[in-house]
N, C-alpha and C. Protein backbone atom coordinates (compact mmCIF):
# COMPACT_ATOMS: atom_id res chain seq x y z
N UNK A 1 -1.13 8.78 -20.55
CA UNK A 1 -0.19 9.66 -19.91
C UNK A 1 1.22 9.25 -20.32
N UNK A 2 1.91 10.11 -21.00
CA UNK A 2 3.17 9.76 -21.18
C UNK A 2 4.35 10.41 -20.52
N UNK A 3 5.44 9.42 -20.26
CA UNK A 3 6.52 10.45 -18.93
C UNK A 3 6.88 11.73 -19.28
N UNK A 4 7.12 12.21 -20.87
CA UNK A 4 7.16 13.75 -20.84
C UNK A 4 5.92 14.59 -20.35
N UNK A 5 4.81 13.95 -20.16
CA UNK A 5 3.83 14.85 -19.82
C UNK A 5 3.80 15.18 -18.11
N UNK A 6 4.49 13.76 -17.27
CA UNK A 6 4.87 13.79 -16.05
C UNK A 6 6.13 14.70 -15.70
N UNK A 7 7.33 14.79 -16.54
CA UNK A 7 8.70 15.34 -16.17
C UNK A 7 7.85 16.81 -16.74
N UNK A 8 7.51 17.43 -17.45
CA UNK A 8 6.65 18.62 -17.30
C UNK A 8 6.15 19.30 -16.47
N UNK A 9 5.39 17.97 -16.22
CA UNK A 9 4.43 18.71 -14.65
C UNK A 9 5.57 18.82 -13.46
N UNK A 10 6.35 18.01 -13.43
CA UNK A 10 7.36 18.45 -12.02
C UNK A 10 8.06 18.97 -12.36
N UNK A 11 8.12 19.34 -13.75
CA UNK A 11 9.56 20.91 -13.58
C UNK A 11 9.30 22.07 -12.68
N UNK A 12 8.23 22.33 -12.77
CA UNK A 12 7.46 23.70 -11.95
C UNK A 12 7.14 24.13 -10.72
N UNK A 13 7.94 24.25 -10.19
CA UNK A 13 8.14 24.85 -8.54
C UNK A 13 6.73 24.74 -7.71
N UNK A 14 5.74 25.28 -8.46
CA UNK A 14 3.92 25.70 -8.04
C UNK A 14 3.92 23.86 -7.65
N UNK A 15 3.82 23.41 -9.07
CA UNK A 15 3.03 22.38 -8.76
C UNK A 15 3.70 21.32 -8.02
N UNK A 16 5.43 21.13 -7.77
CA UNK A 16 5.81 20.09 -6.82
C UNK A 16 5.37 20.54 -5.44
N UNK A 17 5.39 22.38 -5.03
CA UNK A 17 4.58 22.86 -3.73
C UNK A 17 2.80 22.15 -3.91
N UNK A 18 2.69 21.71 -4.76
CA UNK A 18 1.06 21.62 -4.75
C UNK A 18 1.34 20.10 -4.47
N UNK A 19 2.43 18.97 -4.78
CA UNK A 19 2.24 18.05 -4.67
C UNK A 19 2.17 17.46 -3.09
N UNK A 20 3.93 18.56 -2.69
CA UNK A 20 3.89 18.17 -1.10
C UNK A 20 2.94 18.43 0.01
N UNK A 21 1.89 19.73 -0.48
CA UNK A 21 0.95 19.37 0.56
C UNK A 21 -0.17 18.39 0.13
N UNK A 22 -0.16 18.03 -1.29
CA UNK A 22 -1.39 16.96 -1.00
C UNK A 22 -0.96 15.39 -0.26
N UNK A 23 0.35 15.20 -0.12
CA UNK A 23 0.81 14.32 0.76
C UNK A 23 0.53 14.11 1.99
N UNK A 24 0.58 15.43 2.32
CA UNK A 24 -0.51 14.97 3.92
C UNK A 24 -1.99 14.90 3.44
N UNK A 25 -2.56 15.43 2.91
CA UNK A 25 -3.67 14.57 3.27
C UNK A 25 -4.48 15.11 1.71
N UNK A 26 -6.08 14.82 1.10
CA UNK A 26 -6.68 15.67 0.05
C UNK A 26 -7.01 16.71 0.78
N UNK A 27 -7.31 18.03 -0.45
CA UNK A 27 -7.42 19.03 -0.08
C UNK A 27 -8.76 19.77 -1.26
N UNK A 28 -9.06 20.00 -0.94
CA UNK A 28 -10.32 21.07 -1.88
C UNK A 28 -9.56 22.43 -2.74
N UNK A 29 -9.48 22.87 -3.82
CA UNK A 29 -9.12 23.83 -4.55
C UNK A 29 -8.69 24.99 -3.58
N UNK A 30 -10.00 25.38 -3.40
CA UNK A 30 -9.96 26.69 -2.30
C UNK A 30 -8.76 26.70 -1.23
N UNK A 31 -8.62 25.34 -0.51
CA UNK A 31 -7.78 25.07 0.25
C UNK A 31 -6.47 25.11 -0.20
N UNK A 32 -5.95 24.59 -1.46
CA UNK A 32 -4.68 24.87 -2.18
C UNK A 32 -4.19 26.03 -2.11
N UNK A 33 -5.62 26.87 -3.03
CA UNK A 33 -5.09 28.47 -3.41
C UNK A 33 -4.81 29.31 -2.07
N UNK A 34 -5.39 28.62 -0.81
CA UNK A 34 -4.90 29.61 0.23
C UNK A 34 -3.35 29.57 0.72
N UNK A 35 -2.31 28.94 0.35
CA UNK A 35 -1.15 28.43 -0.22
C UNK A 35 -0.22 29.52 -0.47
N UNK A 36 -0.82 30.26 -1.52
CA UNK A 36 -0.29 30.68 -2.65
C UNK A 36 -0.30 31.70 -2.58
N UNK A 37 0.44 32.82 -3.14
CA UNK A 37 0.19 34.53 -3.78
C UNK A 37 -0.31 34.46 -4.99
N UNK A 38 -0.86 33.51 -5.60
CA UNK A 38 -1.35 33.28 -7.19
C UNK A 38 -2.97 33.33 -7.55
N UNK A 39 -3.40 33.62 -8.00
CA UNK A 39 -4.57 33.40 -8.17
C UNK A 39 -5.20 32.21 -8.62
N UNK A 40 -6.64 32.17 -8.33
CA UNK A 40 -7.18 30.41 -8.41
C UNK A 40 -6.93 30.31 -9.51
N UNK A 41 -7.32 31.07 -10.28
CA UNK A 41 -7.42 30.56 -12.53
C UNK A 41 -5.62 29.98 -11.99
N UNK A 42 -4.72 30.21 -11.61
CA UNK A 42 -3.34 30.03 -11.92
C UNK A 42 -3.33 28.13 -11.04
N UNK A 43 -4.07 28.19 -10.07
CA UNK A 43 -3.82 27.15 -9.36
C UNK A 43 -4.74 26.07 -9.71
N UNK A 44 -5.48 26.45 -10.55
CA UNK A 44 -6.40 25.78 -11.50
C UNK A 44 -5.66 25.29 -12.73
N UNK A 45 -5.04 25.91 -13.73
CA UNK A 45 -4.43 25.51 -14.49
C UNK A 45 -3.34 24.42 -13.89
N UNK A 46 -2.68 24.51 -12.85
CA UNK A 46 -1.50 23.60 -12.53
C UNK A 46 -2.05 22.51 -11.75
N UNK A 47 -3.55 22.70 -11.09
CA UNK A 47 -4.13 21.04 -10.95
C UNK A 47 -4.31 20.57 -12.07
N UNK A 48 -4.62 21.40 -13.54
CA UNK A 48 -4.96 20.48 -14.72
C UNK A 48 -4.14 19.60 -15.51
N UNK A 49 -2.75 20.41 -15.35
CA UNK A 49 -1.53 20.15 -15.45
C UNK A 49 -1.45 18.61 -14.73
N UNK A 50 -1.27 18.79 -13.34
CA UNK A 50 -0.92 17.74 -12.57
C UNK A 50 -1.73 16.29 -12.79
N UNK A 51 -3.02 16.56 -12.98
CA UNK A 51 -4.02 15.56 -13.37
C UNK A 51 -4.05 15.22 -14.63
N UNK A 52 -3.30 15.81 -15.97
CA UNK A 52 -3.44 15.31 -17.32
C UNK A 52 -1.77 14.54 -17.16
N UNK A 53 -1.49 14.42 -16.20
CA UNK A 53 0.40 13.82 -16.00
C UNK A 53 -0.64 12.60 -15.08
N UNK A 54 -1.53 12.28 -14.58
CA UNK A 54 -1.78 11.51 -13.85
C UNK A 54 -1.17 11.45 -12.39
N UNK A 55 -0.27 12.82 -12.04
CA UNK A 55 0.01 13.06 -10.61
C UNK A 55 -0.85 13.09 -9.61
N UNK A 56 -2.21 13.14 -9.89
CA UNK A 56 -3.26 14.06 -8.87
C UNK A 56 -4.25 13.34 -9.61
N UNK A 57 -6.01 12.84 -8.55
CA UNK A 57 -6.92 12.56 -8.60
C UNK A 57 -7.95 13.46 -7.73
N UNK A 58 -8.75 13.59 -8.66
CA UNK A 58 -10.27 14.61 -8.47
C UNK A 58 -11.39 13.51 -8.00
N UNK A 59 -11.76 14.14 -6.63
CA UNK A 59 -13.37 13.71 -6.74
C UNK A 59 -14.56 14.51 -6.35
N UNK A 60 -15.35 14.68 -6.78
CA UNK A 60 -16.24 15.53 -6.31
C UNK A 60 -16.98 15.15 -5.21
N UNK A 61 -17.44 16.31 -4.29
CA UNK A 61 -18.57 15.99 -3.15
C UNK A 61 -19.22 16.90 -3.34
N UNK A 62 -20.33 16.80 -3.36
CA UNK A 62 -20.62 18.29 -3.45
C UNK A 62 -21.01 19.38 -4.28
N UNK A 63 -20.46 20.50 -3.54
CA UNK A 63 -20.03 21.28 -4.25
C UNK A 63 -18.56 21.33 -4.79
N UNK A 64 -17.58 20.48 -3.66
CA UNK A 64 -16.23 20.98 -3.70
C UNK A 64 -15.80 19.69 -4.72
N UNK A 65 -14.47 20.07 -5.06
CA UNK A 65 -13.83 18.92 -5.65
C UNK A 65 -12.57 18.84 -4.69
N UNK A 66 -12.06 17.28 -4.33
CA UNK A 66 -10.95 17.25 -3.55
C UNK A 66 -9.89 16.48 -4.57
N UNK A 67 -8.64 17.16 -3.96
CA UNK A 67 -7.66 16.54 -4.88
C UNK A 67 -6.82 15.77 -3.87
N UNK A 68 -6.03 14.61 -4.56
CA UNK A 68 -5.10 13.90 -4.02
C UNK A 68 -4.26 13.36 -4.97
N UNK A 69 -3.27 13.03 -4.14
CA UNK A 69 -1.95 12.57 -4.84
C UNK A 69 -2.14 11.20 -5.19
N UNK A 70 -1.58 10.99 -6.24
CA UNK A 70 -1.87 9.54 -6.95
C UNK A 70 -0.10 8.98 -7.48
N UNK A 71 0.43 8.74 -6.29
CA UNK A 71 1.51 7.53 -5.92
C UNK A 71 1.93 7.01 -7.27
N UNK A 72 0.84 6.26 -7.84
CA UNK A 72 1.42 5.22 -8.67
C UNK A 72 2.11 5.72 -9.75
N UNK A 73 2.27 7.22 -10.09
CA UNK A 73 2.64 7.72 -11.37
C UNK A 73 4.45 8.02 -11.21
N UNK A 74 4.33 7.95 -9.81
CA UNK A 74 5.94 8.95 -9.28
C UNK A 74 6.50 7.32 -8.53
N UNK A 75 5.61 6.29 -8.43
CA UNK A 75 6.69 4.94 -8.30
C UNK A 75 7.14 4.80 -9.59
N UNK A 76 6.30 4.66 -10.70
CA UNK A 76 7.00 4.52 -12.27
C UNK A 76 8.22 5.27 -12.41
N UNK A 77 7.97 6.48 -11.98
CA UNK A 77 9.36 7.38 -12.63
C UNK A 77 10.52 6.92 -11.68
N UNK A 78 10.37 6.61 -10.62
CA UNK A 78 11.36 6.13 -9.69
C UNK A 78 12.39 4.74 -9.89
N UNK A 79 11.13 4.18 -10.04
CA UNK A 79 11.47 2.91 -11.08
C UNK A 79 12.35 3.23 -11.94
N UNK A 80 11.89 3.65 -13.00
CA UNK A 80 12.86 3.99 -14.22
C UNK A 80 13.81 4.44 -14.00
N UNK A 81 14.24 5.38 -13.21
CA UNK A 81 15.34 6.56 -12.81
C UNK A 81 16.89 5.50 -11.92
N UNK A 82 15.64 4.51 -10.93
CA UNK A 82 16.47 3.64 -10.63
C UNK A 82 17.09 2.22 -11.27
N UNK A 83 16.80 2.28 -12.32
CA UNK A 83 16.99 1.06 -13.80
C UNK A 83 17.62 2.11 -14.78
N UNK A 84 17.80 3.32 -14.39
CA UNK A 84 18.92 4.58 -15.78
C UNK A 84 20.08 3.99 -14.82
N UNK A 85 19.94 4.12 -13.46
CA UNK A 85 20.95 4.46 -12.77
C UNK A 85 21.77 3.28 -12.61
N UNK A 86 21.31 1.86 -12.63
CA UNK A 86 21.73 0.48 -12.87
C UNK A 86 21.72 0.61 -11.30
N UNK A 87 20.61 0.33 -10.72
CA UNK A 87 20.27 0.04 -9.75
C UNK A 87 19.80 -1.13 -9.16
């Protein structure tokens, strides 16, 4: 995962809304797209997005797959942002 593939994924309005609700808690696909005016193929593509940036972790149960937010990718950038800033 490299940080342009992360500053990508959070340019996009959809997917930082997709990030703040997985902060409260994981959520199942279905549960995302009820969110949205977008369709699943659309909210599908921007979990793939989010998960090839390493923002978001998949696990399956099931049938469903649940997603969650994966912290450690957005302390790095924080990090860095706060070492641009001479922090």
């Amino acid at each position: 995962m490299a940080m342009q593939d992360t500053l990508h994924a959070l340019a996009d309005s959809t997917r930082r809304e997709i990030l703040n609700l997985l902060k409260q808690s994981r959520m199942s696909a279905g549960d995302i797209v009820k969110n949205f005016s977008v369709s699943g193929a659309a909210i599908s593509r921007h979990l793939s997005v989010l998960k090839e940036a390493g923002l978001i972790r998949d696990e399956r149960e099931g049938k469903f797959i649940y997603y969650e937010l994966n912290t450690t990718v957005l302390e790095e950038i924080m990090l860095w942002m706060s070492e641009l800033k001479g922090e």
